[in-house]
PDB file of N, CA and C in Angstrom:
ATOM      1  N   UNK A   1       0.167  -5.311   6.834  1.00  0.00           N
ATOM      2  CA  UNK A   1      -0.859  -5.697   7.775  1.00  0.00           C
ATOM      3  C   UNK A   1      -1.577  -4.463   8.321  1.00  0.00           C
ATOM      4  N   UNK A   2      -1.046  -3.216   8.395  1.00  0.00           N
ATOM      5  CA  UNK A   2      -1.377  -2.087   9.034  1.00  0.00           C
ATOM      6  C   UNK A   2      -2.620  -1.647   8.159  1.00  0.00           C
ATOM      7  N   UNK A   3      -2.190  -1.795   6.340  1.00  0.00           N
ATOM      8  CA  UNK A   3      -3.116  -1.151   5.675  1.00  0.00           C
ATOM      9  C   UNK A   3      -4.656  -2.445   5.547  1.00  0.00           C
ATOM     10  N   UNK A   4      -4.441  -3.777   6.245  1.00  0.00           N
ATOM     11  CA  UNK A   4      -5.383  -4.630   5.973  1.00  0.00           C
ATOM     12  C   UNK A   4      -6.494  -3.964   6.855  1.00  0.00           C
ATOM     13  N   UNK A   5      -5.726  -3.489   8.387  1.00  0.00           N
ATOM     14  CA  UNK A   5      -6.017  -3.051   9.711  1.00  0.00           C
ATOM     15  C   UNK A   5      -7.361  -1.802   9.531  1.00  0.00           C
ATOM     16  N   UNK A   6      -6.521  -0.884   9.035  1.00  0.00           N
ATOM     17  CA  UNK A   6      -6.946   0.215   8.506  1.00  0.00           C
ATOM     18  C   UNK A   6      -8.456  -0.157   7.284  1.00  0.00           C
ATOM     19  N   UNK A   7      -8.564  -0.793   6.717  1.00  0.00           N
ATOM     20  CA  UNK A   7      -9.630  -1.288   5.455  1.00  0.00           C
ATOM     21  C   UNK A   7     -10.468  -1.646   6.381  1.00  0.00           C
ATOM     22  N   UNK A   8      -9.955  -2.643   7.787  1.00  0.00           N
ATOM     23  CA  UNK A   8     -10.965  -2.797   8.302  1.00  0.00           C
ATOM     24  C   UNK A   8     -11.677  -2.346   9.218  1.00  0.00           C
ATOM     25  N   UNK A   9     -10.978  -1.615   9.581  1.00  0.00           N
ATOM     26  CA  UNK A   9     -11.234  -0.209  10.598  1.00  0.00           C
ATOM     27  C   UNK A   9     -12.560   0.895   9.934  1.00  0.00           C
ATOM     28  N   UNK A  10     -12.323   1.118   9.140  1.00  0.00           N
ATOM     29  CA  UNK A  10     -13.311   1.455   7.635  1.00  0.00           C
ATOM     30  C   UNK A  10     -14.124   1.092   7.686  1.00  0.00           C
ATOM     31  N   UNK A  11     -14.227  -0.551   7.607  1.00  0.00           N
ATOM     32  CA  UNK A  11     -15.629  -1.467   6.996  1.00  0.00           C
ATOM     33  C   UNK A  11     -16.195  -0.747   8.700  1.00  0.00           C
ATOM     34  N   UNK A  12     -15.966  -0.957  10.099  1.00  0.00           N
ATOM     35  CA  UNK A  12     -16.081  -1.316  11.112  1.00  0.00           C
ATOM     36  C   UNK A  12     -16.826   0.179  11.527  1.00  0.00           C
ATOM     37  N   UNK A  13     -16.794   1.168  10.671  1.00  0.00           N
ATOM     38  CA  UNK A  13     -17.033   2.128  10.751  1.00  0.00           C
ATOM     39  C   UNK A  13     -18.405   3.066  10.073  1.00  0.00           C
ATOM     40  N   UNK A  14     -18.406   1.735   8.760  1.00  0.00           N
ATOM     41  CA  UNK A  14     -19.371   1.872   8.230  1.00  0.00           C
ATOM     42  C   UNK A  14     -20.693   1.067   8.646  1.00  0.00           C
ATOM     43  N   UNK A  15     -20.185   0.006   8.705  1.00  0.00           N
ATOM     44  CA  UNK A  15     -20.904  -0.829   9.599  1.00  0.00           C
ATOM     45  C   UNK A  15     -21.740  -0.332  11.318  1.00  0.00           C
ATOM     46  N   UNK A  16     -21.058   0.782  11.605  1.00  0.00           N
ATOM     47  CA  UNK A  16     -21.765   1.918  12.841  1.00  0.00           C
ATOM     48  C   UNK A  16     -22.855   2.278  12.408  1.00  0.00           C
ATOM     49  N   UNK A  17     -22.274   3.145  11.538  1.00  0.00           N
ATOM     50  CA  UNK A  17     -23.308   4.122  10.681  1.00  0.00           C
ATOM     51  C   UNK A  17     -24.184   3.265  10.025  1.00  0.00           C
ATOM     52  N   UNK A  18     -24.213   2.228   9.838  1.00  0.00           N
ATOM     53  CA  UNK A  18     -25.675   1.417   8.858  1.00  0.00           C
ATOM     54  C   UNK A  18     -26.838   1.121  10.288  1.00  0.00           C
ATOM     55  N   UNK A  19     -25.449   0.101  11.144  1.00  0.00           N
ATOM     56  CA  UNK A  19     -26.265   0.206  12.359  1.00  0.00           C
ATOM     57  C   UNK A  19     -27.181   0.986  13.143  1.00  0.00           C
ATOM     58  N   UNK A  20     -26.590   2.605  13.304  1.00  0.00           N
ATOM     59  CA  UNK A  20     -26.967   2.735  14.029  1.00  0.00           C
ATOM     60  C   UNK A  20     -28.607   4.084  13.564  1.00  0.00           C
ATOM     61  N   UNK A  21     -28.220   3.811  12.031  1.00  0.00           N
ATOM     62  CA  UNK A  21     -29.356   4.298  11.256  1.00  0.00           C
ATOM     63  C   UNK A  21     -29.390   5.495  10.827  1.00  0.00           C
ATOM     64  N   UNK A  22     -28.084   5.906  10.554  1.00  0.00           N
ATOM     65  CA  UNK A  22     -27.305   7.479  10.153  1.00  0.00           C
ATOM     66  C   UNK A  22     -27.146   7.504   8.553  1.00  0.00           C
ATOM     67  N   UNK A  23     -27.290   6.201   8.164  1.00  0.00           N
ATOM     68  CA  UNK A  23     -26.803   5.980   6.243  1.00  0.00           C
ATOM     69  C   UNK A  23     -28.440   5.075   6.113  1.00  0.00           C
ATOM     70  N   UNK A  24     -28.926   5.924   5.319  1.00  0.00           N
ATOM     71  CA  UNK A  24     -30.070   5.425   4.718  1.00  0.00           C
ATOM     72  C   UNK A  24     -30.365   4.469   3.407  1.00  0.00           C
ATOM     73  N   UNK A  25     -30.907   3.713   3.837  1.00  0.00           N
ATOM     74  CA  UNK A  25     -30.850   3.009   2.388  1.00  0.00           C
ATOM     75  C   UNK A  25     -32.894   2.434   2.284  1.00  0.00           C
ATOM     76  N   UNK A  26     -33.148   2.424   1.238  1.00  0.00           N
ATOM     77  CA  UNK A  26     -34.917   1.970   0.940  1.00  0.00           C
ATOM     78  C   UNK A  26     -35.208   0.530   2.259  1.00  0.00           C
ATOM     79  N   UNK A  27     -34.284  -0.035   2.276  1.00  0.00           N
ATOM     80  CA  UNK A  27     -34.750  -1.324   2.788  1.00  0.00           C
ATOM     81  C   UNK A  27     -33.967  -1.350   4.487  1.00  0.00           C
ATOM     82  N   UNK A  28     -34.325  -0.115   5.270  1.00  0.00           N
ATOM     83  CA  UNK A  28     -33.608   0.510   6.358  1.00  0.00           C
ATOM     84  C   UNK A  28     -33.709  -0.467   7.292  1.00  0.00           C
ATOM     85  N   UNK A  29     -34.996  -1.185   7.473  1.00  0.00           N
ATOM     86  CA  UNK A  29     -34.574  -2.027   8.566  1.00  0.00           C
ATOM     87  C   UNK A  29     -34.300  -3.624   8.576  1.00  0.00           C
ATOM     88  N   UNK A  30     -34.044  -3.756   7.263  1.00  0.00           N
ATOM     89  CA  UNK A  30     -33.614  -5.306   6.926  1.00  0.00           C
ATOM     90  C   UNK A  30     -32.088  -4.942   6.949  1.00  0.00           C
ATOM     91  N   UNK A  31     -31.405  -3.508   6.903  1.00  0.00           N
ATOM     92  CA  UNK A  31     -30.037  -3.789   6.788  1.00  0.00           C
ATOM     93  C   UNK A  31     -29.328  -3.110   8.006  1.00  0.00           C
ATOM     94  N   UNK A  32     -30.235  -3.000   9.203  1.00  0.00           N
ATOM     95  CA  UNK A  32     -29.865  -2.544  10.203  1.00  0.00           C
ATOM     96  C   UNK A  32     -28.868  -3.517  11.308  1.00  0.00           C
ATOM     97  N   UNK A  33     -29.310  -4.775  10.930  1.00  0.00           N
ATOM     98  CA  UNK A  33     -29.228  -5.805  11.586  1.00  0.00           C
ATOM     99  C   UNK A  33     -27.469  -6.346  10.785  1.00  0.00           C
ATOM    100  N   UNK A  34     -27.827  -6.115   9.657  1.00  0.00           N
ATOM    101  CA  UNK A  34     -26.435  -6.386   8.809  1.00  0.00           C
ATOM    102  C   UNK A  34     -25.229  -5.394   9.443  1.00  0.00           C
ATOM    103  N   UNK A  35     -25.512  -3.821   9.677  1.00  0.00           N
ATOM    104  CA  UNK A  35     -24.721  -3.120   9.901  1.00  0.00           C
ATOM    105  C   UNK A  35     -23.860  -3.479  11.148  1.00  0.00           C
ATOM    106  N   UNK A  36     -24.820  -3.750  11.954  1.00  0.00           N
ATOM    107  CA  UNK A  36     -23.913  -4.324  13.801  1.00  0.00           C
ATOM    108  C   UNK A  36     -23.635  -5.588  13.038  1.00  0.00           C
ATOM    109  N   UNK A  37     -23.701  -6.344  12.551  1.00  0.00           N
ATOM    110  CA  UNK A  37     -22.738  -7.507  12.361  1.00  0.00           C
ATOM    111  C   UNK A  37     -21.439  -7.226  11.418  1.00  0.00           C
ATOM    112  N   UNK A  38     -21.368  -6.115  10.421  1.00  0.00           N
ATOM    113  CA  UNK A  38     -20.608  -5.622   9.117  1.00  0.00           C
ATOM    114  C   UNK A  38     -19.376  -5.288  10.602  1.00  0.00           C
ATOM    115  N   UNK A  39     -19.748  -4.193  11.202  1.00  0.00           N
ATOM    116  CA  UNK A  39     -19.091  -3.460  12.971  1.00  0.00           C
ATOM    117  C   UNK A  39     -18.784  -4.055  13.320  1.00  0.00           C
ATOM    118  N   UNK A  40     -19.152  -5.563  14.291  1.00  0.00           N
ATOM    119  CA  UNK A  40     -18.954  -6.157  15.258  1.00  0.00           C
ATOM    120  C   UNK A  40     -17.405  -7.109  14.275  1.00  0.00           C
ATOM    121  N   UNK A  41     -17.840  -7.840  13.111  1.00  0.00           N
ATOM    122  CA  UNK A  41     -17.080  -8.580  12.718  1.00  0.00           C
ATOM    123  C   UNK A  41     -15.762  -7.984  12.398  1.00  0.00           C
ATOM    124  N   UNK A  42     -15.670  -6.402  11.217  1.00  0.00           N
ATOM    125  CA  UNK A  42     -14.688  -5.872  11.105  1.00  0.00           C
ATOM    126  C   UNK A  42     -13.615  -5.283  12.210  1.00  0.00           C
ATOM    127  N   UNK A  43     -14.512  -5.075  13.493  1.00  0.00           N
ATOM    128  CA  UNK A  43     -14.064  -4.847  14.302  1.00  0.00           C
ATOM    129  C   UNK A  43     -12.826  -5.665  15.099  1.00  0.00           C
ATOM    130  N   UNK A  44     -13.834  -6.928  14.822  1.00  0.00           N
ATOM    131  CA  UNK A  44     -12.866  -7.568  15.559  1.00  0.00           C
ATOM    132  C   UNK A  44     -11.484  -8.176  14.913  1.00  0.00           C
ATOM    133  N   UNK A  45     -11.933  -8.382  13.399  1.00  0.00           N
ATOM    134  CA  UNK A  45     -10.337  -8.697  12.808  1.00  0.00           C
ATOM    135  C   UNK A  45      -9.239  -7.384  12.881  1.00  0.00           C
ATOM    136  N   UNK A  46     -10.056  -6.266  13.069  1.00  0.00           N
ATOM    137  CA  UNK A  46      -9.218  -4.955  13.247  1.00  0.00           C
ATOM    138  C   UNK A  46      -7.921  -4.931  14.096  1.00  0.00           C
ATOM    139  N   UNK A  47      -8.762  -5.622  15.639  1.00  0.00           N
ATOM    140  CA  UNK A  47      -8.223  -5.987  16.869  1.00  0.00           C
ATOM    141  C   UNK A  47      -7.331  -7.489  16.400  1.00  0.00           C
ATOM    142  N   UNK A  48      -8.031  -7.782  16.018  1.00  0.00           N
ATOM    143  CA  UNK A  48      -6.994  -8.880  15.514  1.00  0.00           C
ATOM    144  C   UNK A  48      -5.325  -8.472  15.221  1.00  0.00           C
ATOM    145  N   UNK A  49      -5.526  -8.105  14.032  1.00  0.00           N
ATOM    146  CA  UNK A  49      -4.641  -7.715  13.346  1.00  0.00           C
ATOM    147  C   UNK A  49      -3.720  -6.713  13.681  1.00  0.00           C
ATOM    148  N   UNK A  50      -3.898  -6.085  14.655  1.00  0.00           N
ATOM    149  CA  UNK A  50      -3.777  -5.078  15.448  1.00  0.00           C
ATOM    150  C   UNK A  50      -2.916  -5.648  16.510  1.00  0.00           C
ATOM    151  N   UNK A  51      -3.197  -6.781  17.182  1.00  0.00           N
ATOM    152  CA  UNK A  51      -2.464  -7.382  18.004  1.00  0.00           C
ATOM    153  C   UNK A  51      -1.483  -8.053  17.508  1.00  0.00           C
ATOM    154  N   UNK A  52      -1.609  -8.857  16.250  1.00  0.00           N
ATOM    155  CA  UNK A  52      -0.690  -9.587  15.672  1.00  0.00           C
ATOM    156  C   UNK A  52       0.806  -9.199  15.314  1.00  0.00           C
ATOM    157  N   UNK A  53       0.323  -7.394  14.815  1.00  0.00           N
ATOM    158  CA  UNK A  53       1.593  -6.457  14.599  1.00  0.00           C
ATOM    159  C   UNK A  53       2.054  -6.141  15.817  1.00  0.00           C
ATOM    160  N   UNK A  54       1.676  -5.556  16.602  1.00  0.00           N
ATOM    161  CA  UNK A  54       1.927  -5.682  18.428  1.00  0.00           C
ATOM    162  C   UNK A  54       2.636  -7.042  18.837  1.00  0.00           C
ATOM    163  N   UNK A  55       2.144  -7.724  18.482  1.00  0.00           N
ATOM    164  CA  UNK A  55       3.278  -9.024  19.152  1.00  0.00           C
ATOM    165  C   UNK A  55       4.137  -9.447  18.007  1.00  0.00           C
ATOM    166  N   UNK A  56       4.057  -9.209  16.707  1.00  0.00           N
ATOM    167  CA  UNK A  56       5.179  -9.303  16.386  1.00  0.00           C
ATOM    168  C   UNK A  56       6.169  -8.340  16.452  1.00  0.00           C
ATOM    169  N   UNK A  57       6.030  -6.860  16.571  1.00  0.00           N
ATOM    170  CA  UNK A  57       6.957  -6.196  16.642  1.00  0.00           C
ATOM    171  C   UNK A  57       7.626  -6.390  17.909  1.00  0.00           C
ATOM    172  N   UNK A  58       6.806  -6.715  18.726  1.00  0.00           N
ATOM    173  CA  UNK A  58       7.304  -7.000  20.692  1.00  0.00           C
ATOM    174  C   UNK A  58       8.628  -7.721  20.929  1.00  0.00           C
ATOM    175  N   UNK A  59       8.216  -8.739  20.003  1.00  0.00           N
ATOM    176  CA  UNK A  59       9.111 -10.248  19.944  1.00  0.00           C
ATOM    177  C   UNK A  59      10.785  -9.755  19.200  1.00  0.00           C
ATOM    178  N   UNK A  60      10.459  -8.638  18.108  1.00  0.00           N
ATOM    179  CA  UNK A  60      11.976  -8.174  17.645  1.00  0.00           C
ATOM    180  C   UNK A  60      12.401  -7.356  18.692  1.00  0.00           C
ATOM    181  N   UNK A  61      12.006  -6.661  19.786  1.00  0.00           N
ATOM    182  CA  UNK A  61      12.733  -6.127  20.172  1.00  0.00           C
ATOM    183  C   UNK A  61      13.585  -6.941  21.247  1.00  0.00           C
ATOM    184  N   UNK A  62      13.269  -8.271  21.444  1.00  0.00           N
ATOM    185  CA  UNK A  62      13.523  -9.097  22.891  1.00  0.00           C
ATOM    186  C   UNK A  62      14.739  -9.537  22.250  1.00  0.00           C
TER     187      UNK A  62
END
């Protein structure tokens, strides 16, 4: 789960950089809009997943 975490930590990262207009591509502002959503979404399964290992490890130690 750590390395799913991590992949998406990545996407969530790249997804900045498209956003915030640091990675260039020909069609810059049709995929600007993609980048904060690529961020926002990876982000959040990041946190997801992130918590999931957090509460499951929590629960073995009880």
């Amino acid at each position: 789960m750590i390395v799913f975490a991590g992949i998406f930590s990545a996407m969530a990262g790249f997804g900045l950089l498209l956003g915030l207009g640091a990675i260039e591509y020909p069609v810059a502002p049709h995929i600007s809009s993609y980048g904060w959503a690529l961020f926002v979404n990876a982000a959040a399964i990041c946190g997801l997943l992130l918590f999931n290992l957090y509460h499951r490890h929590s629960q073995r130690l009880h």
